[in-house]
N, C-alpha and C. Protein backbone atom coordinates (compact mmCIF):
# COMPACT_ATOMS: atom_id res chain seq x y z
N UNK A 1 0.84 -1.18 0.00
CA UNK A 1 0.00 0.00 0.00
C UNK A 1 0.88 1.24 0.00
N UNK A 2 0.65 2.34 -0.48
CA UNK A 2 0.96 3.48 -0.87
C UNK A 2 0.10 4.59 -0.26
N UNK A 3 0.49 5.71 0.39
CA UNK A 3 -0.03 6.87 0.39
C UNK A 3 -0.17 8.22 -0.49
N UNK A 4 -1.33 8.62 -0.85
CA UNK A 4 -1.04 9.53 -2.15
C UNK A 4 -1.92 10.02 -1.93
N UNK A 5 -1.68 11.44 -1.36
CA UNK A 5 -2.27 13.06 -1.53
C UNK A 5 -3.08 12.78 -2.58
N UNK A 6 -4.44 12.97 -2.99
CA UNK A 6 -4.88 13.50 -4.12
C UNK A 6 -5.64 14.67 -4.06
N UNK A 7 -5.51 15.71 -4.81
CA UNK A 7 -6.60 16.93 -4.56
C UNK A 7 -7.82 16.42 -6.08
N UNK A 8 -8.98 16.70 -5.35
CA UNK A 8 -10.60 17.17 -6.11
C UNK A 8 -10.99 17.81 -6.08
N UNK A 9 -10.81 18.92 -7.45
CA UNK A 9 -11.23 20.05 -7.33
C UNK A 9 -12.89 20.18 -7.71
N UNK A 10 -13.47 21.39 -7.48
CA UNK A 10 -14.66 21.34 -7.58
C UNK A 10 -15.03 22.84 -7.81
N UNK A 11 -16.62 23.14 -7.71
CA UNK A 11 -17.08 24.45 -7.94
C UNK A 11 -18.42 24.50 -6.91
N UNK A 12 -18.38 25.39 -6.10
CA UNK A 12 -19.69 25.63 -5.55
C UNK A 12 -20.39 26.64 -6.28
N UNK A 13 -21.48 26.01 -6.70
CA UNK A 13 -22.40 27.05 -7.26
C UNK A 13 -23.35 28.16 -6.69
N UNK A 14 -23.34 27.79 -5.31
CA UNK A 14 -23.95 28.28 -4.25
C UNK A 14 -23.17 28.87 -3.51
N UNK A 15 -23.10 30.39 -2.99
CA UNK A 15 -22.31 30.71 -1.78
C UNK A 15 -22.44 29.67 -0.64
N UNK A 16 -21.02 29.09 0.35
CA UNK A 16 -21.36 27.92 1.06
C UNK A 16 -21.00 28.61 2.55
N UNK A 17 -21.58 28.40 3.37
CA UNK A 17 -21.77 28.78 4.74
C UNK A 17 -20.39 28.47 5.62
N UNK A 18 -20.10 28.97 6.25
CA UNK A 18 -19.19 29.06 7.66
C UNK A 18 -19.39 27.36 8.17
N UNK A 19 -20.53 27.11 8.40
CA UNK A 19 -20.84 25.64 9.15
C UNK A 19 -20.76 24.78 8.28
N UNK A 20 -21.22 25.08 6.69
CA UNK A 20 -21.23 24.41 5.93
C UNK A 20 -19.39 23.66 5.43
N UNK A 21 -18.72 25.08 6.06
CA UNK A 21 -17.42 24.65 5.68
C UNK A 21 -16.61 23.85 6.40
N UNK A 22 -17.50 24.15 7.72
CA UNK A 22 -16.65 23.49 8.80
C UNK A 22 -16.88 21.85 9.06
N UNK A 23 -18.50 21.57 8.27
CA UNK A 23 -18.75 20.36 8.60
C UNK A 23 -18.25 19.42 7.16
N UNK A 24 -18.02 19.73 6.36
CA UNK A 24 -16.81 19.44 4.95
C UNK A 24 -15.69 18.85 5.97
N UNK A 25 -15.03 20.24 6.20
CA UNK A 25 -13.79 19.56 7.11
C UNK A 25 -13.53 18.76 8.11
N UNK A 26 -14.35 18.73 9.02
CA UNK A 26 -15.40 17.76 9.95
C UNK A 26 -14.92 16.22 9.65
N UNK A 27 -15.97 16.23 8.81
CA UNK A 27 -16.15 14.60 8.10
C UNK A 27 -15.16 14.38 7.55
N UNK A 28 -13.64 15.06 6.51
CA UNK A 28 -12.66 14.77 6.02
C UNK A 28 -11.56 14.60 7.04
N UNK A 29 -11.32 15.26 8.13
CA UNK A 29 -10.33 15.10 8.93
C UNK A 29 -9.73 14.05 9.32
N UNK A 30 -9.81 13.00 8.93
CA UNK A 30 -9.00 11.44 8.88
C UNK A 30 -8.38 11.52 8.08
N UNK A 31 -8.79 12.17 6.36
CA UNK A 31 -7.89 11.87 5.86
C UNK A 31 -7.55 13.35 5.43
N UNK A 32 -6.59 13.95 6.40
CA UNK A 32 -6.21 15.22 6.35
C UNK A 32 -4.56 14.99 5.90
N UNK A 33 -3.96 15.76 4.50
CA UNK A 33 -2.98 15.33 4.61
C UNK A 33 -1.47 15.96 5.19
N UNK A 34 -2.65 16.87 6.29
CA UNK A 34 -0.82 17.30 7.27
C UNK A 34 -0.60 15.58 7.55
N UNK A 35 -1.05 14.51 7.75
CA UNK A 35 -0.32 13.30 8.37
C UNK A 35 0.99 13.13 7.45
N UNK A 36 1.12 13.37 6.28
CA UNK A 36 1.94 13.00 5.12
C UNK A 36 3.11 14.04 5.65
N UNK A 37 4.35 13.46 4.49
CA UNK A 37 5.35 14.13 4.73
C UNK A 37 5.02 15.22 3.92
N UNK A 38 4.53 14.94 2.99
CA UNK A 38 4.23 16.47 1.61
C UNK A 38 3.51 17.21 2.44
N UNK A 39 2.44 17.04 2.73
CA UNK A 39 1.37 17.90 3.33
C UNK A 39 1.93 18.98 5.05
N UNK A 40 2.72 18.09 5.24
CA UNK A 40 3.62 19.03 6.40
C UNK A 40 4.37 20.01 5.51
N UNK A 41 5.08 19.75 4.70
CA UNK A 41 6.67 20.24 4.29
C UNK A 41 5.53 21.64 3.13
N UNK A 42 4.36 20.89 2.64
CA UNK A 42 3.73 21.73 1.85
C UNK A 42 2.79 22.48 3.11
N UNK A 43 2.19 22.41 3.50
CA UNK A 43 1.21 22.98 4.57
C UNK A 43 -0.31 22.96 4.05
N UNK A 44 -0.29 21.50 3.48
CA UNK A 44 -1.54 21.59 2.77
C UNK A 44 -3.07 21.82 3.21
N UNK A 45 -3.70 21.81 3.04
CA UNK A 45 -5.13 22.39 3.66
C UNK A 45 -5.76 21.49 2.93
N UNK A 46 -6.80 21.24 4.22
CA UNK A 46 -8.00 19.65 3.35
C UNK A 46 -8.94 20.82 1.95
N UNK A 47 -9.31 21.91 2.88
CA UNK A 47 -10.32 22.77 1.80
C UNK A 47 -9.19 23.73 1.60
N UNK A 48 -9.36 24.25 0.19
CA UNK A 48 -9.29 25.66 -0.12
C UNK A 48 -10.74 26.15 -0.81
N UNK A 49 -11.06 27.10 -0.44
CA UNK A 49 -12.18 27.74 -1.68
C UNK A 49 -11.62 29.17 -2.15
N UNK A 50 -11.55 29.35 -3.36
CA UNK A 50 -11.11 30.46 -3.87
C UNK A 50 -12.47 31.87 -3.92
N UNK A 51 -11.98 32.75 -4.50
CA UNK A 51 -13.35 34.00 -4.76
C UNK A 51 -13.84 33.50 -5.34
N UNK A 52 -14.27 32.40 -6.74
CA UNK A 52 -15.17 32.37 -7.18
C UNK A 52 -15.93 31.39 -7.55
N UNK A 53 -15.58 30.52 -6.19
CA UNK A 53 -16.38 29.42 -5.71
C UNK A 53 -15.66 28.31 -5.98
N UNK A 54 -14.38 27.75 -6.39
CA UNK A 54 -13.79 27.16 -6.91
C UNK A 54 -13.20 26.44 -5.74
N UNK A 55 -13.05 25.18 -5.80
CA UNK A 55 -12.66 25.00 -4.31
C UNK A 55 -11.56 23.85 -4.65
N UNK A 56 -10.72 23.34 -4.12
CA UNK A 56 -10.14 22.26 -4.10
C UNK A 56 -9.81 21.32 -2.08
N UNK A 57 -10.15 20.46 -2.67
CA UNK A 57 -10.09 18.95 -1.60
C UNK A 57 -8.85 18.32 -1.63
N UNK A 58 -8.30 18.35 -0.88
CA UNK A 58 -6.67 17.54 -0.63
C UNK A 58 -6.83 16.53 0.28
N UNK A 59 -6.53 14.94 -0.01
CA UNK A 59 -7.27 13.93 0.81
C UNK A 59 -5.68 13.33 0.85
N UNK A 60 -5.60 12.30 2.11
CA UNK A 60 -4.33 11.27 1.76
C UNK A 60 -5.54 10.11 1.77
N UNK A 61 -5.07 9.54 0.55
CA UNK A 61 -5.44 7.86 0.41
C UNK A 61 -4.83 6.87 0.55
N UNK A 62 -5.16 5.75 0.94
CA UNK A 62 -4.07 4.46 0.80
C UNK A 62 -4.45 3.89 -0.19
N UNK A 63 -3.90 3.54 -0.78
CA UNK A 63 -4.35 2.56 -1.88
C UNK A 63 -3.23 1.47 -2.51
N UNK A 64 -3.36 0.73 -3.08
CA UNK A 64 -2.38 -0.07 -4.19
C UNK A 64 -2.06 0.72 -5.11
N UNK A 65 -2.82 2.01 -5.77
CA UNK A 65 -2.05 2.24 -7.37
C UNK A 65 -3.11 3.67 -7.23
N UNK A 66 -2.34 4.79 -8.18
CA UNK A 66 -2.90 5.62 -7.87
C UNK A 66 -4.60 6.11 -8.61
N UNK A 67 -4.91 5.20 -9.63
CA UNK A 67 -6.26 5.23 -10.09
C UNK A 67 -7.17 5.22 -8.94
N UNK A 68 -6.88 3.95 -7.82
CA UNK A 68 -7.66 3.50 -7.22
C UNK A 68 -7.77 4.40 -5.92
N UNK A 69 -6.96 5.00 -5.57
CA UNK A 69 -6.55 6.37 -4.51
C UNK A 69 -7.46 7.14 -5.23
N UNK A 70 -7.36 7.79 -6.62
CA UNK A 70 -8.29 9.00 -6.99
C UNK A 70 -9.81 8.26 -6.76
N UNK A 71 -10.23 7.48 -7.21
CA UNK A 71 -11.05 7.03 -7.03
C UNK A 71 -12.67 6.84 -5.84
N UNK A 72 -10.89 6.44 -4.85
CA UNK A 72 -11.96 6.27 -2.85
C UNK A 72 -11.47 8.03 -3.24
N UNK A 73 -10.92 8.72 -3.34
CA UNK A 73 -10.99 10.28 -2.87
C UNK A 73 -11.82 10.37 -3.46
N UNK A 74 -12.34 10.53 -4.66
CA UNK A 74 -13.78 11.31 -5.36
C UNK A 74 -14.93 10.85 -4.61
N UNK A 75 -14.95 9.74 -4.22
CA UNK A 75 -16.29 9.11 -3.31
C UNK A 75 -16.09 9.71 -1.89
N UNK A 76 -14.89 10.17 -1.54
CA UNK A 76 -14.84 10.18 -0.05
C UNK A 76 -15.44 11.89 -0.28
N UNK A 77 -15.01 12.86 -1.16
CA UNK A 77 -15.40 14.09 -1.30
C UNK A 77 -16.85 14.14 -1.25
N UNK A 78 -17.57 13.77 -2.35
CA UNK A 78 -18.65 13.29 -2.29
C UNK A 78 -19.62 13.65 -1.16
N UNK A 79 -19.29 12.58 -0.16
CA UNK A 79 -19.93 11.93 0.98
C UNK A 79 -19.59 13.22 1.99
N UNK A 80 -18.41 13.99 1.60
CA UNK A 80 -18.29 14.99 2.72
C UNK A 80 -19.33 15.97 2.64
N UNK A 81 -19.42 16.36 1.41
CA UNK A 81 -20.35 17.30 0.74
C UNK A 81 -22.22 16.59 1.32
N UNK A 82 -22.31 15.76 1.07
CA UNK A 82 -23.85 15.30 1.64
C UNK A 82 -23.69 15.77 2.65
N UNK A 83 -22.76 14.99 3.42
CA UNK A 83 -22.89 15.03 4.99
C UNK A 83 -22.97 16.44 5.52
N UNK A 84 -22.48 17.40 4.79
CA UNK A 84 -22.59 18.91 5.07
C UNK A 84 -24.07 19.38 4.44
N UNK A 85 -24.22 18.75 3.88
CA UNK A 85 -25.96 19.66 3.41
C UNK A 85 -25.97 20.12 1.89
N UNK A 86 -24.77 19.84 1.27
CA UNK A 86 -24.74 20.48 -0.01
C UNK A 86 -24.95 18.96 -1.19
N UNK A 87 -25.93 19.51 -2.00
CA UNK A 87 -26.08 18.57 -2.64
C UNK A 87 -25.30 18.75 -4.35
N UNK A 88 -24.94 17.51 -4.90
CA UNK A 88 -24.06 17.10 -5.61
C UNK A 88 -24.26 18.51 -6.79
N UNK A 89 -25.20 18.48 -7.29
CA UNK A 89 -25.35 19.58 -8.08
C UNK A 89 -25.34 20.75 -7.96
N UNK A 90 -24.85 21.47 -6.54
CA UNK A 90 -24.54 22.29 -6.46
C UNK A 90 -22.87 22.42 -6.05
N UNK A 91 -22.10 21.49 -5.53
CA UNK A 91 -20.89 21.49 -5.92
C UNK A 91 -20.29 20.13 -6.99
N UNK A 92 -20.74 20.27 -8.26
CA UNK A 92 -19.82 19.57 -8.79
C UNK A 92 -18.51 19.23 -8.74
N UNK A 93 -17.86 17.78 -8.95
CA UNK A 93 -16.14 17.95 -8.70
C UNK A 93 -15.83 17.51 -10.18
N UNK A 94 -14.43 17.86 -10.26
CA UNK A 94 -13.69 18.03 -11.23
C UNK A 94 -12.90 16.94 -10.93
N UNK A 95 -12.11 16.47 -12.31
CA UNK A 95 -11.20 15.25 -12.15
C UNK A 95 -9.81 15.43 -11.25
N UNK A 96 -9.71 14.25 -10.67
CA UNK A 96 -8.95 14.59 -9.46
C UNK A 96 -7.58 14.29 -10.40
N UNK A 97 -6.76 14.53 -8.76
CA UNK A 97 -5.20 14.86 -9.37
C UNK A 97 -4.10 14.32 -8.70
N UNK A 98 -3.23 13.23 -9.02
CA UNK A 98 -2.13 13.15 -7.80
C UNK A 98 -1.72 13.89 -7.39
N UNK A 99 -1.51 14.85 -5.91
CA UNK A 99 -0.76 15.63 -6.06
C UNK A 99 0.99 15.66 -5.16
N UNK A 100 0.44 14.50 -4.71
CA UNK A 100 1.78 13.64 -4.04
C UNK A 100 1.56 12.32 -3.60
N UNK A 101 3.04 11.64 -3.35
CA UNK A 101 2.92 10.26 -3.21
C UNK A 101 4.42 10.45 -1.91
N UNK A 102 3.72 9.52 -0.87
CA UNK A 102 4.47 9.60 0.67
C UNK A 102 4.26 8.23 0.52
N UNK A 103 5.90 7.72 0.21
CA UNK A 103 6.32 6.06 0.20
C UNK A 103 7.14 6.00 2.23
């Protein structure tokens, strides 16, 4: 098994709330990737949202290979987003991305 940062980026179409942001981060915080060496040395952040709703998700996954890492991350984003109240069509995600690998 392998660890690999992946970020999912996305778009809120909806201005998203203070609680709304906090309960995103909430539910992701397991797989937050300050645990990684990248995510320390980088100072990565599970959320960013930019001005114009644009947001990106930085997850650590375990996986065997990195398809299968992007993969549980797009489902794990997903599920954060329900669990916060926002439904899929209002934040669509975008194709995810390796954005590091912590052997």
């Amino acid at each position: 098994m392998t660890t690999f940062v992946i970020s999912v980026p996305g778009t809120f179409v909806h201005e998203v709330t203070a609680a709304e942001r906090a309960a995103v981060v909430a539910y992701l915080r397991p797989s937050d990737p300050q645990h990684t060496a990248l995510g320390q040395l980088e100072e990565l952040d599970i959320l960013t949202v930019h001005d114009n709703g644009t947001f990106t998700l930085r997850l650590e996954m375990e996986a065997d290979d990195s398809q299968s890492a992007e993969r549980h991350a797009k489902r794990v984003a997903a599920a954060a987003l329900r669990e916060a109240g926002i439904a899929e069509d209002q934040a669509p995600l975008g194709p995810t991305a390796v954005t590091g690998i912590d052997t």
